[in-house]
Protein backbone atom coordinates (compact mmCIF):
# COMPACT_ATOMS: atom_id res chain seq x y z
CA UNK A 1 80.22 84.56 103.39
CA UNK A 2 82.24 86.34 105.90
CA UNK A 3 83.58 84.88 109.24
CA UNK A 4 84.60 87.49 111.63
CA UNK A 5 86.05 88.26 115.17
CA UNK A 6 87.97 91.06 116.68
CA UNK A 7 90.86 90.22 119.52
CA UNK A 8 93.20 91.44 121.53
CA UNK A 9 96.91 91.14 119.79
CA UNK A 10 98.88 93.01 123.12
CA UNK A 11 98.56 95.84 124.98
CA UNK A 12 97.90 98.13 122.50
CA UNK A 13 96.86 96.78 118.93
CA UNK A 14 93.30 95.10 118.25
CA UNK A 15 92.86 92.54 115.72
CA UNK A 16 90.06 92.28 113.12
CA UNK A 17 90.37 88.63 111.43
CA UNK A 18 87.83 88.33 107.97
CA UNK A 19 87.47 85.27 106.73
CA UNK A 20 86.00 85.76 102.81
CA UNK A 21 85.08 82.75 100.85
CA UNK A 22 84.95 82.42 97.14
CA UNK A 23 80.53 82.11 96.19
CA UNK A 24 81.35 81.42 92.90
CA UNK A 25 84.08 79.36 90.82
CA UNK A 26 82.97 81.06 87.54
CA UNK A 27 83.09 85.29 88.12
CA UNK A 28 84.59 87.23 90.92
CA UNK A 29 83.42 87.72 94.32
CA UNK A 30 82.64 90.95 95.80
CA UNK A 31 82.38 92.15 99.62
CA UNK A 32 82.51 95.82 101.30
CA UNK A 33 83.44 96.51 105.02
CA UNK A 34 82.54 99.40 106.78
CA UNK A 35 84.33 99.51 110.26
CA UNK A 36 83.41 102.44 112.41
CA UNK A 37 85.57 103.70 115.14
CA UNK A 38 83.76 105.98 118.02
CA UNK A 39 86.16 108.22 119.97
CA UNK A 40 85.31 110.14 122.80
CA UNK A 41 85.81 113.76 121.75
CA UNK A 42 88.47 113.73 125.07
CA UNK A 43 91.37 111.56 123.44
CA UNK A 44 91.91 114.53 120.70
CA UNK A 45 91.39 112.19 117.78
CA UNK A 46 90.12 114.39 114.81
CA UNK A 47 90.65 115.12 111.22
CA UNK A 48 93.35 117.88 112.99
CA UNK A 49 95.27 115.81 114.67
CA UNK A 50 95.05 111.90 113.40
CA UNK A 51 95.25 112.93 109.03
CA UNK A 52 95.55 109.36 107.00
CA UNK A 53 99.03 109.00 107.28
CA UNK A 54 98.96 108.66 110.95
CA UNK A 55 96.05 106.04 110.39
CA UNK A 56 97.92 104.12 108.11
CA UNK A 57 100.98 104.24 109.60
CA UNK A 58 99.04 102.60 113.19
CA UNK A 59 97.26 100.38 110.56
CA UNK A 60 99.15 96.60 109.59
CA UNK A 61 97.09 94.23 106.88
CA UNK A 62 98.37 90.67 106.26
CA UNK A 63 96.34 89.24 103.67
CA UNK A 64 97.01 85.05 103.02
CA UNK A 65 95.12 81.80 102.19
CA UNK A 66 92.77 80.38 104.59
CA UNK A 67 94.19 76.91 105.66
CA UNK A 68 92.35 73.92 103.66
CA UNK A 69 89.88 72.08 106.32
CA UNK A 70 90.65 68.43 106.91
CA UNK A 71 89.65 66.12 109.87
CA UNK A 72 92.33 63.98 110.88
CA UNK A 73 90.67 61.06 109.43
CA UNK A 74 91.09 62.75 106.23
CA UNK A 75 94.67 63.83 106.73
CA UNK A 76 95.00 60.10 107.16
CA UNK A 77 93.18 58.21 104.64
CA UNK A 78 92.10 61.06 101.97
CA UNK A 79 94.58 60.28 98.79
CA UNK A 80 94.11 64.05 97.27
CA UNK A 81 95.14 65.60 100.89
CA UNK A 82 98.19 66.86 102.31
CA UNK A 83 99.79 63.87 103.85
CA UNK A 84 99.39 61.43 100.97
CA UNK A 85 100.30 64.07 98.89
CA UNK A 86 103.86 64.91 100.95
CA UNK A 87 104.51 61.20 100.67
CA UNK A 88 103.98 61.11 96.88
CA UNK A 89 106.37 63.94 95.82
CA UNK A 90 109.07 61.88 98.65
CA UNK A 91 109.04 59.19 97.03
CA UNK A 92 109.25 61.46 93.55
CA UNK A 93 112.78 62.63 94.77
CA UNK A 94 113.94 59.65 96.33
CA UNK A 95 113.96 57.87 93.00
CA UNK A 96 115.89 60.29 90.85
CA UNK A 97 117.52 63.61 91.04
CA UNK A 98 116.06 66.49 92.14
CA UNK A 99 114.99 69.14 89.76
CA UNK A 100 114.01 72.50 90.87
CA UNK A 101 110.37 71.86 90.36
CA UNK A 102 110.17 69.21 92.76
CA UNK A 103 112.20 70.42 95.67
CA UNK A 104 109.57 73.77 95.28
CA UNK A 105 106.73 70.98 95.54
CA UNK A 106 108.47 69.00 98.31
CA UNK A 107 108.76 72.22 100.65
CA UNK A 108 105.22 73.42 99.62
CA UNK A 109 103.80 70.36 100.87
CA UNK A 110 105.78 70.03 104.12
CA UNK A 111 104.47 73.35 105.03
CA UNK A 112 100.78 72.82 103.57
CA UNK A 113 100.57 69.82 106.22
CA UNK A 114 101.82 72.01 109.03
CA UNK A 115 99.29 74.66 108.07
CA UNK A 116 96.90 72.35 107.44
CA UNK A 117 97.67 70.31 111.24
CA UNK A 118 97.41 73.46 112.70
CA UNK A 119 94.13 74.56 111.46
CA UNK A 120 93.13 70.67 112.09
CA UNK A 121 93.49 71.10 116.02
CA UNK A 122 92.18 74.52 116.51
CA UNK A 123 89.23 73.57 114.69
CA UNK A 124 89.02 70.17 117.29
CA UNK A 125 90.10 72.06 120.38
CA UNK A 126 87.11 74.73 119.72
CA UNK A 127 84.57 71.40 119.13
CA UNK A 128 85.77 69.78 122.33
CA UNK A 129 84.66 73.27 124.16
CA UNK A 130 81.39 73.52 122.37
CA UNK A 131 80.12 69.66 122.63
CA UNK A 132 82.19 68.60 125.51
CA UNK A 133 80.67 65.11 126.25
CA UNK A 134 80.27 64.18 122.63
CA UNK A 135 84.13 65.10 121.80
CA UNK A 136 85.81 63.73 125.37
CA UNK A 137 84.32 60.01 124.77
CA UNK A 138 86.68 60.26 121.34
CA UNK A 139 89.60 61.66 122.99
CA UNK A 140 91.84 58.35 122.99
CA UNK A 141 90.53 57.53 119.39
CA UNK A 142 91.62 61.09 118.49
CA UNK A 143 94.96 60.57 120.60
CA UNK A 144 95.71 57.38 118.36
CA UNK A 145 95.02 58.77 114.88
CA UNK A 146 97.35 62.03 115.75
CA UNK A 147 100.24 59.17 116.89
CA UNK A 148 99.93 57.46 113.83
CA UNK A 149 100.11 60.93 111.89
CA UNK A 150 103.22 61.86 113.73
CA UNK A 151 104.56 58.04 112.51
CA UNK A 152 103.99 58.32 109.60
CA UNK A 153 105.75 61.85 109.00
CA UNK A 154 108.71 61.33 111.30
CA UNK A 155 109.03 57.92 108.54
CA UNK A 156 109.21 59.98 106.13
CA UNK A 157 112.05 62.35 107.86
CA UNK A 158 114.33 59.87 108.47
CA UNK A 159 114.05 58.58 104.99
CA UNK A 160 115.15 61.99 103.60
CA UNK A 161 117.94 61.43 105.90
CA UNK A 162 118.99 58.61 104.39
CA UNK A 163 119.21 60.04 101.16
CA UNK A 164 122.20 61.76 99.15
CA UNK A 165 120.05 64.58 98.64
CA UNK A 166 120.87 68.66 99.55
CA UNK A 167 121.05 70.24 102.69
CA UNK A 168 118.31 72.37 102.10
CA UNK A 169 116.00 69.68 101.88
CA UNK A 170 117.11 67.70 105.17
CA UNK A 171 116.24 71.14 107.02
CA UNK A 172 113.06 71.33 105.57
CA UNK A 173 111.50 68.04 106.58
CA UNK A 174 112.94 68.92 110.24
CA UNK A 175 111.88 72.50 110.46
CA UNK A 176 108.25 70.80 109.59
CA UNK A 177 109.08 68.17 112.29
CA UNK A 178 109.77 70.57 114.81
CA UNK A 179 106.79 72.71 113.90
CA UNK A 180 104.48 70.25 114.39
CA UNK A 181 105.66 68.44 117.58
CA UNK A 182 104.85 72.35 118.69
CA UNK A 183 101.82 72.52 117.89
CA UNK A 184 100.62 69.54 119.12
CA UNK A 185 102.89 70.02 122.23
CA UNK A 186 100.66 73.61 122.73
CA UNK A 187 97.15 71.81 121.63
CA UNK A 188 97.51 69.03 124.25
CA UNK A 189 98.60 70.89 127.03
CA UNK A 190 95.30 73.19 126.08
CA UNK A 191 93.33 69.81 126.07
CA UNK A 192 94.85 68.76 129.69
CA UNK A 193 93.73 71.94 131.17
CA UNK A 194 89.85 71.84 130.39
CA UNK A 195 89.83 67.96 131.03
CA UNK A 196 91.47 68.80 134.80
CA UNK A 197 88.58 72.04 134.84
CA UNK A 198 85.66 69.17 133.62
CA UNK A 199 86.82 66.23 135.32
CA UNK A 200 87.14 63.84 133.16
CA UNK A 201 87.40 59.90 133.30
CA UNK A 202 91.13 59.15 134.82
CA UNK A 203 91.69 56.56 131.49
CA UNK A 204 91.33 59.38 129.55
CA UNK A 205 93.73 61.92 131.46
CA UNK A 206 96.33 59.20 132.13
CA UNK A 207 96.53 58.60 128.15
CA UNK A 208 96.84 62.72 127.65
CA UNK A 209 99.18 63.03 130.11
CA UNK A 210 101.50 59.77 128.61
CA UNK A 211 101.02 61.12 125.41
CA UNK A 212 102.35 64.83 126.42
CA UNK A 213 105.41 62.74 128.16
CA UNK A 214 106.03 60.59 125.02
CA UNK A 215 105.89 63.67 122.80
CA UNK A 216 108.72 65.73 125.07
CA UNK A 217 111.17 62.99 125.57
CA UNK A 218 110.72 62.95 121.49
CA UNK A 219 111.40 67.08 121.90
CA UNK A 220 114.52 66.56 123.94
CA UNK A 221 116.09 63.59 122.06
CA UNK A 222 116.02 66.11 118.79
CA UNK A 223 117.29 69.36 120.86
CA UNK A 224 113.94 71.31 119.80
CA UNK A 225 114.30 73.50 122.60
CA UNK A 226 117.02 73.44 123.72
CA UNK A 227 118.40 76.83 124.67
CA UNK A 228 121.79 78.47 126.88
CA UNK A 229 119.04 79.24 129.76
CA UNK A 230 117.73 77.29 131.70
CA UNK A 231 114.64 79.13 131.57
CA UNK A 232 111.86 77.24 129.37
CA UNK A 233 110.51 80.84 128.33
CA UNK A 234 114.00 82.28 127.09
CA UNK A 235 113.72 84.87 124.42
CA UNK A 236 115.99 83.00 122.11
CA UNK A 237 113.20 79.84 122.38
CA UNK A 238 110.23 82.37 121.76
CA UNK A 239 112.29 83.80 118.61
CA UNK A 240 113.36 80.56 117.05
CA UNK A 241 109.39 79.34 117.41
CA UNK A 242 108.94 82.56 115.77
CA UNK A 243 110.63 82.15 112.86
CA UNK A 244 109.65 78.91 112.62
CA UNK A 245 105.47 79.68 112.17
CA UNK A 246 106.81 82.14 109.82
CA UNK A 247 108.54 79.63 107.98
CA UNK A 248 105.77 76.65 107.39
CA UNK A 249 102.96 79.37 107.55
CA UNK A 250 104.61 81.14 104.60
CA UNK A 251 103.13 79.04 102.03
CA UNK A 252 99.36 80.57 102.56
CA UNK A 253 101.28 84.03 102.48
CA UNK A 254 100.04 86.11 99.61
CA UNK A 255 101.98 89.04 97.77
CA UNK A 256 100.88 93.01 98.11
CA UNK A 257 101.08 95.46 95.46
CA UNK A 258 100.47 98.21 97.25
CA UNK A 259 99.56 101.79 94.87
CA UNK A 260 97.35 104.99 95.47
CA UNK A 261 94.01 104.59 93.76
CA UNK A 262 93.25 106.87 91.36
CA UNK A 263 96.77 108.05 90.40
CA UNK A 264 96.38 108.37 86.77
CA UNK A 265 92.71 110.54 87.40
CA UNK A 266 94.17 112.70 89.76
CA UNK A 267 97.39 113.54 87.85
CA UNK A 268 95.14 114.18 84.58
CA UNK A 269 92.36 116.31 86.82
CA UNK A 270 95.24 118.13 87.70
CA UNK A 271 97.06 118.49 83.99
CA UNK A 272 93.57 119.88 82.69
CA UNK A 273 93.20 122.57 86.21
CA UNK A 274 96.71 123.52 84.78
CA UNK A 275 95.45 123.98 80.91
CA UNK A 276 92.04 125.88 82.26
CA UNK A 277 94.19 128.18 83.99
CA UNK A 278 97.08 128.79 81.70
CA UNK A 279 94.08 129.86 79.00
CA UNK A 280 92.66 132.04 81.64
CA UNK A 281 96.31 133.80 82.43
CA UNK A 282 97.01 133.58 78.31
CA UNK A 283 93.80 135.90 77.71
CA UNK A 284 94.16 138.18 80.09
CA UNK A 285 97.88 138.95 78.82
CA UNK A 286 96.76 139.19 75.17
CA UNK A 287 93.58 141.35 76.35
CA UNK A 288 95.47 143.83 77.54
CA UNK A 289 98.70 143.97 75.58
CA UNK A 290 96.23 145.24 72.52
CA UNK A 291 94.33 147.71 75.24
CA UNK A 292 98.19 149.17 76.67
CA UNK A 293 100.59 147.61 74.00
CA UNK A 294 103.99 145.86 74.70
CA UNK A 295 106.41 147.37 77.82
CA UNK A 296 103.64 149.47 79.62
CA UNK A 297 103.32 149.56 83.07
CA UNK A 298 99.52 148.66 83.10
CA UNK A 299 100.34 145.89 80.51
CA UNK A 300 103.17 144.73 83.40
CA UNK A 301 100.92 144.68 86.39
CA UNK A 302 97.91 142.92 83.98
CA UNK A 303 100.51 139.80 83.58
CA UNK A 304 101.28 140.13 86.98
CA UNK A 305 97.67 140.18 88.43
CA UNK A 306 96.84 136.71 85.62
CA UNK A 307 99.79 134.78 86.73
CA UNK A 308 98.38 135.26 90.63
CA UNK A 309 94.99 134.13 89.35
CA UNK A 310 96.59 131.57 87.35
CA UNK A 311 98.04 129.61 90.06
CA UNK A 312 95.21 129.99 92.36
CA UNK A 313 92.02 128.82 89.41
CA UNK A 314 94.86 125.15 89.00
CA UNK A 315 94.94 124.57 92.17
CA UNK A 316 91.09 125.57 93.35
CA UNK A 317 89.90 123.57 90.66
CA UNK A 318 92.49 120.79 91.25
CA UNK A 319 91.10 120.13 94.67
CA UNK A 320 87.79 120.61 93.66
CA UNK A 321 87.81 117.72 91.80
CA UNK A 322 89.63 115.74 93.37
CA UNK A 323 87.28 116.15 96.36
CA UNK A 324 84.44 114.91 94.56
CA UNK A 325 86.27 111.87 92.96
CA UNK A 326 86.99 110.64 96.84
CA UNK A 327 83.84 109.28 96.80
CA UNK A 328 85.00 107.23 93.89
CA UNK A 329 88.39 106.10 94.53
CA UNK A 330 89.92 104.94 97.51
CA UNK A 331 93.04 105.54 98.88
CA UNK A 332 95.04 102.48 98.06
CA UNK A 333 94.53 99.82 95.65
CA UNK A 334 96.46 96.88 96.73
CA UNK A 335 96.61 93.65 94.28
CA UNK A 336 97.19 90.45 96.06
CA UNK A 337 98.93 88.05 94.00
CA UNK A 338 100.42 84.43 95.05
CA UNK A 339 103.99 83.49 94.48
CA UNK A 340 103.31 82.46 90.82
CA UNK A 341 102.30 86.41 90.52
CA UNK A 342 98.66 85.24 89.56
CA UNK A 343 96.22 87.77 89.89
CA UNK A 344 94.29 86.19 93.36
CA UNK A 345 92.11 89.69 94.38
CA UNK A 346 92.08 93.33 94.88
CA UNK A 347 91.58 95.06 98.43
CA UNK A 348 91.08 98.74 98.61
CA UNK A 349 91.34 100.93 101.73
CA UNK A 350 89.88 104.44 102.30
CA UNK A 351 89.90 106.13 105.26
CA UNK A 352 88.32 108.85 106.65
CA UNK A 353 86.44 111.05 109.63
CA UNK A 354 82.38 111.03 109.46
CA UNK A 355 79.79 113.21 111.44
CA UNK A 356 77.02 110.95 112.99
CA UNK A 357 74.08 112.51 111.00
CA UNK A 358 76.14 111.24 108.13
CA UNK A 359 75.53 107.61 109.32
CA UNK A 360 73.23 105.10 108.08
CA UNK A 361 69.87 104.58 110.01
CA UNK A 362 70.75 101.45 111.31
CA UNK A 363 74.37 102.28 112.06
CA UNK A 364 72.79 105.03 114.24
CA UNK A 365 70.68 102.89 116.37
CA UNK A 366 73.45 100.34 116.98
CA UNK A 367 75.51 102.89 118.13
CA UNK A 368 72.98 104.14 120.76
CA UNK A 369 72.32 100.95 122.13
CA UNK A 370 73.37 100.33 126.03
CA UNK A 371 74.46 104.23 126.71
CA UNK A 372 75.10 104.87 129.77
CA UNK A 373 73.73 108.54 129.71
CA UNK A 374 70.05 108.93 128.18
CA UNK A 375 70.92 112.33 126.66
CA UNK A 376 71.68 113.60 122.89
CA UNK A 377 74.25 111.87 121.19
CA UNK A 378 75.92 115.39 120.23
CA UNK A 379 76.26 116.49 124.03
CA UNK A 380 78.56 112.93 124.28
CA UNK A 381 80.26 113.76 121.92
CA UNK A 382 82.79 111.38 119.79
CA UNK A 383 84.85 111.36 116.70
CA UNK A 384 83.75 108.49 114.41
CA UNK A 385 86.64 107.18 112.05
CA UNK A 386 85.16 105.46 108.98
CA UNK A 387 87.87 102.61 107.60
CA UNK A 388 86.42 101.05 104.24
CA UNK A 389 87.22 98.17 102.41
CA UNK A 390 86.67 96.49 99.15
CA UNK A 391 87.62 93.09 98.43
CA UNK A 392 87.32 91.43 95.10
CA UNK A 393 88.21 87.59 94.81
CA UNK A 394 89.25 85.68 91.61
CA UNK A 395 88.47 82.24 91.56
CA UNK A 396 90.10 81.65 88.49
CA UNK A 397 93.83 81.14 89.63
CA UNK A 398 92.86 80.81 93.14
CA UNK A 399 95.11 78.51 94.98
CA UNK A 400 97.06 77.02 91.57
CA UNK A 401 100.68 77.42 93.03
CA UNK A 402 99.68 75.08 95.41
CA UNK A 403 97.92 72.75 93.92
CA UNK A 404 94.69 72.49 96.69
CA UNK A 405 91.01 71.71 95.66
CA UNK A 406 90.19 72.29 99.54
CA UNK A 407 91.55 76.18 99.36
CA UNK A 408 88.17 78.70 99.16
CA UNK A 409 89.01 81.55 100.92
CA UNK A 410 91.44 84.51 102.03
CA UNK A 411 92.27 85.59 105.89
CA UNK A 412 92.32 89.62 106.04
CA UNK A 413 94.30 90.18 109.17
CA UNK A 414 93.79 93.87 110.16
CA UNK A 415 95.79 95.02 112.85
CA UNK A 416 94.97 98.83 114.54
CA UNK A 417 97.33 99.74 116.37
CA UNK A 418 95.55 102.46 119.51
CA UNK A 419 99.07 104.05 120.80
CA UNK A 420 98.00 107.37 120.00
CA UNK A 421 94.81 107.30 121.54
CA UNK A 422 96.31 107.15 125.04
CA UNK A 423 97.93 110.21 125.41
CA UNK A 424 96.01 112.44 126.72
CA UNK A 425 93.73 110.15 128.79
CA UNK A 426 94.11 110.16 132.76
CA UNK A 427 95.72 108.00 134.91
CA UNK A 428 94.17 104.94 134.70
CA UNK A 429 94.02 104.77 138.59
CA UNK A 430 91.58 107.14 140.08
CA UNK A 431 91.17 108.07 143.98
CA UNK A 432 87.66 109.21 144.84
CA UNK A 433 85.91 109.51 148.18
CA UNK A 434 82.53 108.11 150.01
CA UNK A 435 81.26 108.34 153.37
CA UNK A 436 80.28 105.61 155.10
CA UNK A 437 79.27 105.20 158.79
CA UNK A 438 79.57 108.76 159.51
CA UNK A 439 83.41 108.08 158.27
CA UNK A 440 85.19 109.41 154.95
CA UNK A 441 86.94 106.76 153.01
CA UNK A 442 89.26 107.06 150.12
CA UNK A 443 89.35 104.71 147.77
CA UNK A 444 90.86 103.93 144.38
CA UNK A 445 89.05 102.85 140.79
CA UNK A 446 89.70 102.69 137.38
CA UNK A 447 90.21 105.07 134.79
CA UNK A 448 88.60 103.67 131.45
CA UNK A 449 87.56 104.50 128.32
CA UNK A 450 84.73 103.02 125.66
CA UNK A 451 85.54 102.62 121.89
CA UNK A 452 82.62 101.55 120.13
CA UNK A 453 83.54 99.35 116.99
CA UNK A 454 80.56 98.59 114.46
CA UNK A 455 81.03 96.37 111.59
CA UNK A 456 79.01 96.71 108.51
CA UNK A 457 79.57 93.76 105.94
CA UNK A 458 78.03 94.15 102.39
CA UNK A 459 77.77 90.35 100.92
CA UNK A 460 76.05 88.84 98.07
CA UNK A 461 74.33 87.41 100.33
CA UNK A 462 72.96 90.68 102.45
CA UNK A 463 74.00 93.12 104.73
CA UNK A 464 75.60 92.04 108.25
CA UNK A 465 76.28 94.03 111.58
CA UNK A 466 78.59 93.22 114.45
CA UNK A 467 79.48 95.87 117.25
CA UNK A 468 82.50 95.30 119.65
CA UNK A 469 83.06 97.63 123.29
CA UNK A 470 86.73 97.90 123.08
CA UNK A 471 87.57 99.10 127.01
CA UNK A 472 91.17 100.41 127.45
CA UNK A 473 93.05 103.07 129.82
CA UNK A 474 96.37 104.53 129.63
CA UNK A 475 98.14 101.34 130.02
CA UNK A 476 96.71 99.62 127.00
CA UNK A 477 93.65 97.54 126.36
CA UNK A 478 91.89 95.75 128.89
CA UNK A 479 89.23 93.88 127.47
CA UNK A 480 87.01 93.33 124.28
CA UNK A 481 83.32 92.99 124.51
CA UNK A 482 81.09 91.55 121.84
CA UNK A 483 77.51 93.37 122.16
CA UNK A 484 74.23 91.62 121.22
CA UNK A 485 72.69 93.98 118.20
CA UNK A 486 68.60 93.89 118.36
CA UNK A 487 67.06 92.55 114.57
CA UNK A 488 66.58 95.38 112.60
């Protein structure tokens, strides 16, 4: 099963997020992507001008574990999940001293609970929006189990204070203290705006509002954000957050070996265009060295004329072939692999330009859905970038560095970077004129531009479509607009 969405990430980059789950715990699990980009023949995108390493180098993939899901009653009470488990390997090292193995397992599991958290309040923040009346009536129930997760933690961060234990350690439990007041500081404040917007019950506001209070006096009294500006937004506050996410987040992070598909084919497709050609060159020089003999000036001009040939039948046939094996091999094979350098999946990319008769039926008709011209699709006009993927998924050691039964499934971050595609667009502010009242007024509009993005998913479950309208101007990208496809 894939989840999917495409996003904004800032002026100029979109973001495709895939969520792929692991169907089976016994053999490996396959999916394909197609992603289709549709450029209006005016930006000067083309094979030309845009070759792969200019799509690569404006392309960024972060591959990682999906966070486990746990409610917060299971955070709480569940013995197998991360909180029970965090208190477990505590008490491990506050008994005896600390071997390598365990201060790995102690900082694993004070970032697995921040990861987890996290994932923990999006997940309730996005059911409060969808069943609003349902989800507000809990809010003080829900207010009351995240205090008494916050207790319990900060418990055990002052008893790794108290012990004679490393540095190292000390920082860890307080980097994951930090992290989470954050997150829960940015989750509440999220909460307080849409219960202002739906007017909820005042009980239930006062107890948010206390509970943001309570939660920055704890901020302040352990210099969180504390900073040599006095402005809350200073750059050195929105870099030390930073590095922080990176920090507890780095434990779903999964290792890239990153290595051109194909290598060994193409090298030997081009050893045996080198052997065709030297035989070729080698016959024509003994041919006619019998015909004029040795040191003759026909003889000379015979070698002369092979060697041309020569290097023109390795590297015609060289290409040749290794045209026809594109459709084979991809251009990169990466192998993702966790920190124990077990084998978790393979991704690989390929990336090239497609005409539109070229396109599957269905692709087609997506495409031409909501034009805003009724005319031939060729008279348009656009360059359509095809970016492939294929992702394999190995159950086997899937999630074994960190020891959760909860972990099914890898995040493929995809990040496409659209720079190049504004420089030769217009200004994104237009004048044009109208006459109105027997008067001619001048007025000002926008300058946009439509990219058309069409997902294809292959599963082994079926064949999915999505199709995004990805409006931008010079200045960057303005908005992103899902579009309803028709059944097909």
């Amino acid at each position: 099963m894939i989840q999917d969405n495409v996003k904004i990430h800032d002026n100029f980059s979109l973001e495709i997020k895939s969520i792929y789950e692991i169907l089976s715990e016994k053999k490996k699990t396959t999916y394909n992507t197609l992603t289709y980009l549709f450029i209006p023949n005016g930006l000067n995108i083309n094979n030309q001008t845009y070759p792969k390493s200019k799509f690569y180098n404006d392309v960024k993939v972060y591959i990682r574990y999906n966070a486990s899901e746990y409610t917060l009653d299971e955070i709480l009470n569940v013995k197998t999940g991360p909180l029970h488990q965090l208190i477990k390997i505590v008490k491990k090292i506050s008994g005896k001293k600390v071997s390598k193995k365990n201060k790995l397992e102690f900082e694993s599991r004070v970032k697995m609970l921040g990861a987890i958290l996290n994932n923990t309040l999006r997940t309730a923040t996005l059911l409060l929006k969808n069943n609003r009346k349902s989800e507000i009536i809990k809010s003080i129930e829900y207010f009351n189990k995240l205090k008494k997760v916050l207790v319990i933690y900060r418990d055990l961060v002052l008893r790794i204070e108290a012990l004679k234990v490393a540095e190292d350690l000390k920082n860890t439990i307080k980097y994951g203290d930090e992290y989470i007041s954050n997150i829960i500081n940015y989750y509440l404040i999220v909460w307080l705006e849409f219960y202002k917007i739906n007017n909820v019950d005042k009980e239930i506001l006062k107890e948010l509002i206390a509970f943001i209070k309570e939660e920055q006096t704890y901020r302040k009294l352990q210099n969180f954000d504390v900073t040599n500006s006095e402005d809350y937004f200073d750059e050195i506050l929105f870099h030390k957050r930073s590095q922080l996410k990176k920090f507890i987040e780095s434990v779903l992070f999964l290792n890239r070996d990153i290595r051109k598909d194909g290598a060994f084919f193409e090298q030997s497709i081009f050893a045996f265009a080198a052997g065709l050609a030297m035989v070729f060159s080698t016959a024509v020089a003994f041919y006619y060295q019998q015909i004029y003999g040795n040191f003759t000036l026909p003889f000379f001009i015979a070698l002369v004329v092979g060697y041309m040939f020569k290097d023109r039948i390795k590297a015609s046939i060289g290409l040749l072939f290794v045209s026809r094996a594109s459709s084979f091999y991809h251009d990169f094979k990466i192998k993702i692999k966790d920190s124990g350098a077990n084998l978790i999946g393979i991704v690989k990319e390929n990336f090239t330009f497609v005409p539109f008769n070229k396109l599957g039926p269905k692709v087609k008709k997506h495409r031409l859905k909501n034009k805003f011209i009724a005319a031939d699709y060729n008279f348009l006009g656009e360059q359509i970038i095809q970016y492939k993927k294929k992702i394999v998924i190995y159950p086997k050691k899937f999630g074994e560095e960190i020891s959760d039964n909860r972990l099914n499934s890898i995040v493929d971050i995809t990040r496409i970077n659209l720079y190049r595609f504004t420089t030769q667009m217009d200004d994104p502010k237009k004048e044009y004129s109208l006459l109105k009242k027997g008067k001619i007024i001048n007025r000002v509009g926008n300058r946009i531009y439509h990219i058309n993005l069409i997902q294809k998913f292959y599963t082994e479950k079926g064949i999915t479509f999505k199709r995004y309208l990805v409006i931008m101007n010079r200045k960057g990208i303005k908005r992103i607009e899902p579009i309803e496809l028709d059944a097909l």
